[in-house]
Protein backbone atom coordinates (compact mmCIF):
# COMPACT_ATOMS: atom_id res chain seq x y z
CA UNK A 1 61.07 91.89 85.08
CA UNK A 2 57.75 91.38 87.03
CA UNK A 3 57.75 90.96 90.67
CA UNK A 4 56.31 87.47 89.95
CA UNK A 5 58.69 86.27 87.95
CA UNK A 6 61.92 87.45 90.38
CA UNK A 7 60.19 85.75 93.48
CA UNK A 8 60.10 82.37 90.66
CA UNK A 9 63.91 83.01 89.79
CA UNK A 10 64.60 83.31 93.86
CA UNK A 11 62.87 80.13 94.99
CA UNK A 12 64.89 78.15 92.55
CA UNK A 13 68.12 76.31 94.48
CA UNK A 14 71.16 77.52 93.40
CA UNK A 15 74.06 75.85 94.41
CA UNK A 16 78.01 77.21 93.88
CA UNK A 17 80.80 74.68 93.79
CA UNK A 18 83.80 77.58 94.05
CA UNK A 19 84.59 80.83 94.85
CA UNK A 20 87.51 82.20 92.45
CA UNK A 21 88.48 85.70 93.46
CA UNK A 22 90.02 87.02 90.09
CA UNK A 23 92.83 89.50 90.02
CA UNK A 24 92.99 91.80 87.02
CA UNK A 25 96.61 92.98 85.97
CA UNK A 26 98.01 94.79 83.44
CA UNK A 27 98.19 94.03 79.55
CA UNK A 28 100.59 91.30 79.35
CA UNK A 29 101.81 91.13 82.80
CA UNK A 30 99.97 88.36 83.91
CA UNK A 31 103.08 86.05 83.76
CA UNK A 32 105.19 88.59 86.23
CA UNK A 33 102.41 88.27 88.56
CA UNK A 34 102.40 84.94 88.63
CA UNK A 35 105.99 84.76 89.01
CA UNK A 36 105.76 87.36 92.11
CA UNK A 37 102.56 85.09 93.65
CA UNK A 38 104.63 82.02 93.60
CA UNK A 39 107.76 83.46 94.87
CA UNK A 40 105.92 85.56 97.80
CA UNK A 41 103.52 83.91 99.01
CA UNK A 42 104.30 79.93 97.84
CA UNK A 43 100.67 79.79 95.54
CA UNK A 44 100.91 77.10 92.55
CA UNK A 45 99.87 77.45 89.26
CA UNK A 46 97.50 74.81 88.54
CA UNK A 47 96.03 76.13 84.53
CA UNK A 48 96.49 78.93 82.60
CA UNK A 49 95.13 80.41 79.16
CA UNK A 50 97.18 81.37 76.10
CA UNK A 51 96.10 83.70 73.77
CA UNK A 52 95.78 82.04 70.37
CA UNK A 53 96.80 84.61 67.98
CA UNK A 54 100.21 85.03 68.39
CA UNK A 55 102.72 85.87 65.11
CA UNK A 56 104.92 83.08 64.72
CA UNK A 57 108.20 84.99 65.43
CA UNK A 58 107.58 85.57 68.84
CA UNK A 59 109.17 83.17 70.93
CA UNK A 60 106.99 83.35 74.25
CA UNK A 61 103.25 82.92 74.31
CA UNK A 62 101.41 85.54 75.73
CA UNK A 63 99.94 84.57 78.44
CA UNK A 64 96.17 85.55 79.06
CA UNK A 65 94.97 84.14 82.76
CA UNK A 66 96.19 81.72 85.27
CA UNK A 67 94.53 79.56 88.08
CA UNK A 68 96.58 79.37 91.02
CA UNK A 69 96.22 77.67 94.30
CA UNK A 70 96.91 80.42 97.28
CA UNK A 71 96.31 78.77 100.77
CA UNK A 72 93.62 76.18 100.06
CA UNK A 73 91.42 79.21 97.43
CA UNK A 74 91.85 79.17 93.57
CA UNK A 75 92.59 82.64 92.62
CA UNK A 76 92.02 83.53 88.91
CA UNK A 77 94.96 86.37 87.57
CA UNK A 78 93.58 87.94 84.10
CA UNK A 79 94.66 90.39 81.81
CA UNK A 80 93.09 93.12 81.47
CA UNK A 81 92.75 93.06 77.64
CA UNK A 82 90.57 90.24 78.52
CA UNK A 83 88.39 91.80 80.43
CA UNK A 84 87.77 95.43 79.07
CA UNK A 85 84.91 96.26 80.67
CA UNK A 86 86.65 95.06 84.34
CA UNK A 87 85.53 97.59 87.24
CA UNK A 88 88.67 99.13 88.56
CA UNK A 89 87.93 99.12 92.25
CA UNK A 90 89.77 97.19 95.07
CA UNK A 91 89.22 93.82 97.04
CA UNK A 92 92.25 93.30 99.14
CA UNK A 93 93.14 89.80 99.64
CA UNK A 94 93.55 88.40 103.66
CA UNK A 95 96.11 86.25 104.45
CA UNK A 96 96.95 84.04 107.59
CA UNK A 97 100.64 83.49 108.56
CA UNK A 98 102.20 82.30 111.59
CA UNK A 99 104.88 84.98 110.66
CA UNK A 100 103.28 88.27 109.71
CA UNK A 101 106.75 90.43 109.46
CA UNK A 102 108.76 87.87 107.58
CA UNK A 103 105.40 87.84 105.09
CA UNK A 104 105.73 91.69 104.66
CA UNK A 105 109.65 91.39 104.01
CA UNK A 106 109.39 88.75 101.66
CA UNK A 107 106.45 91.01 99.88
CA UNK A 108 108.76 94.01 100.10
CA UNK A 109 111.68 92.45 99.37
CA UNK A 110 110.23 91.26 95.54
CA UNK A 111 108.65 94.49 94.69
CA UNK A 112 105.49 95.12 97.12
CA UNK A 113 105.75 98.79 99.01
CA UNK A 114 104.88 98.43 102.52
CA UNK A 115 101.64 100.33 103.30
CA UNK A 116 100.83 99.49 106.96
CA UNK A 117 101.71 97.45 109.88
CA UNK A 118 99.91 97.68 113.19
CA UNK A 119 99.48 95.52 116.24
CA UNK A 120 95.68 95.44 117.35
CA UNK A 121 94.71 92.00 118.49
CA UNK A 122 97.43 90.40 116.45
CA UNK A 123 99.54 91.44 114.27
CA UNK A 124 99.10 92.97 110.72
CA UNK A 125 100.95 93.66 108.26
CA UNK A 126 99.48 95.34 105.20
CA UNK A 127 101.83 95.60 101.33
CA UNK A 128 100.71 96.47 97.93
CA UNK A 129 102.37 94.57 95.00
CA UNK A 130 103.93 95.47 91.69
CA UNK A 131 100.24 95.13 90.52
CA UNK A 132 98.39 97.33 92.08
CA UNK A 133 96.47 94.80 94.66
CA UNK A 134 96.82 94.92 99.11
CA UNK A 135 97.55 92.01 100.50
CA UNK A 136 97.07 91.89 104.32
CA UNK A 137 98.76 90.00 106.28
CA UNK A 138 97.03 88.61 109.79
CA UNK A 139 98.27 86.02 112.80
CA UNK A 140 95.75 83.23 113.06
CA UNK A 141 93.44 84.20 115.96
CA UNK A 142 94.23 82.56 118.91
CA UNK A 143 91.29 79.92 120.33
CA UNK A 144 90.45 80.31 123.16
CA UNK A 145 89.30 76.68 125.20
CA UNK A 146 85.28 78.55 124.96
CA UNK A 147 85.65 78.73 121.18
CA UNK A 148 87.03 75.29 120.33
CA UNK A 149 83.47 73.76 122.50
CA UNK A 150 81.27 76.07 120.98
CA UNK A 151 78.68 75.10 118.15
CA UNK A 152 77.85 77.17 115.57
């Protein structure tokens, strides 16, 4: 491509409605991670994708992705038959709780291995689940009567 025509495709306005981190698991274990994702950390499924060529005596669908709603973000789980030419590396997923150590035993306590906890700032917690993705857990930062007046 000609350094013309990228400086044309750059000055055109672009604007994104959503940001939909997608999680990647397994061949058929997008359902279990669901399952964990509701019961750890409250998300709710709000779609999901079957796969259409099932054989006719299998009772339960196979399920291929699901949208759920974690903490105000969709987050898109796939399978990984789905995406076959998905890059394997990590994006660990942040999230704020009033109650960091009850987060990590509730993570632990379904099937996530407890990596890392430290107190720097606030506490952390930090888990991997049955699925191969870090979680981190973080205490909401504390304002500070400065920050709440100051315009950004």
């Amino acid at each position: 491509m000609a350094q013309e025509d990228v400086a044309s495709v750059v000055e055109k306005s672009v604007t994104f409605t959503a940001y939909k981190p997608q999680l990647i698991v397994e061949s058929q274990r997008v359902g279990d991670a669901v399952a964990f994702y509701k019961a750890v950390f409250g998300a709710e499924e709000t779609g999901h994708s079957l796969y259409p060529k099932r054989k006719a005596d299998q009772e339960l669908p196979h399920l291929v992705s699901a949208e759920l709603n974690l903490a105000g973000t969709t987050v898109v789980v796939s399978d990984v038959s789905v995406n076959s030419n998905a890059n394997k590396g990590s994006m660990p997923a942040i999230l704020e709780t009033d109650d960091v150590e009850a987060a990590v035993a509730k993570a632990v306590g379904a099937g996530a291995v407890n990596v890392e906890e430290e107190v720097e700032g606030g506490v952390k917690g930090k888990v991997t689940d049955p699925f191969g993705f870090t979680w981190i857990f973080v205490s909401p930062a504390k304002k500070s009567e400065s920050d709440e007046t100051k315009e950004v």
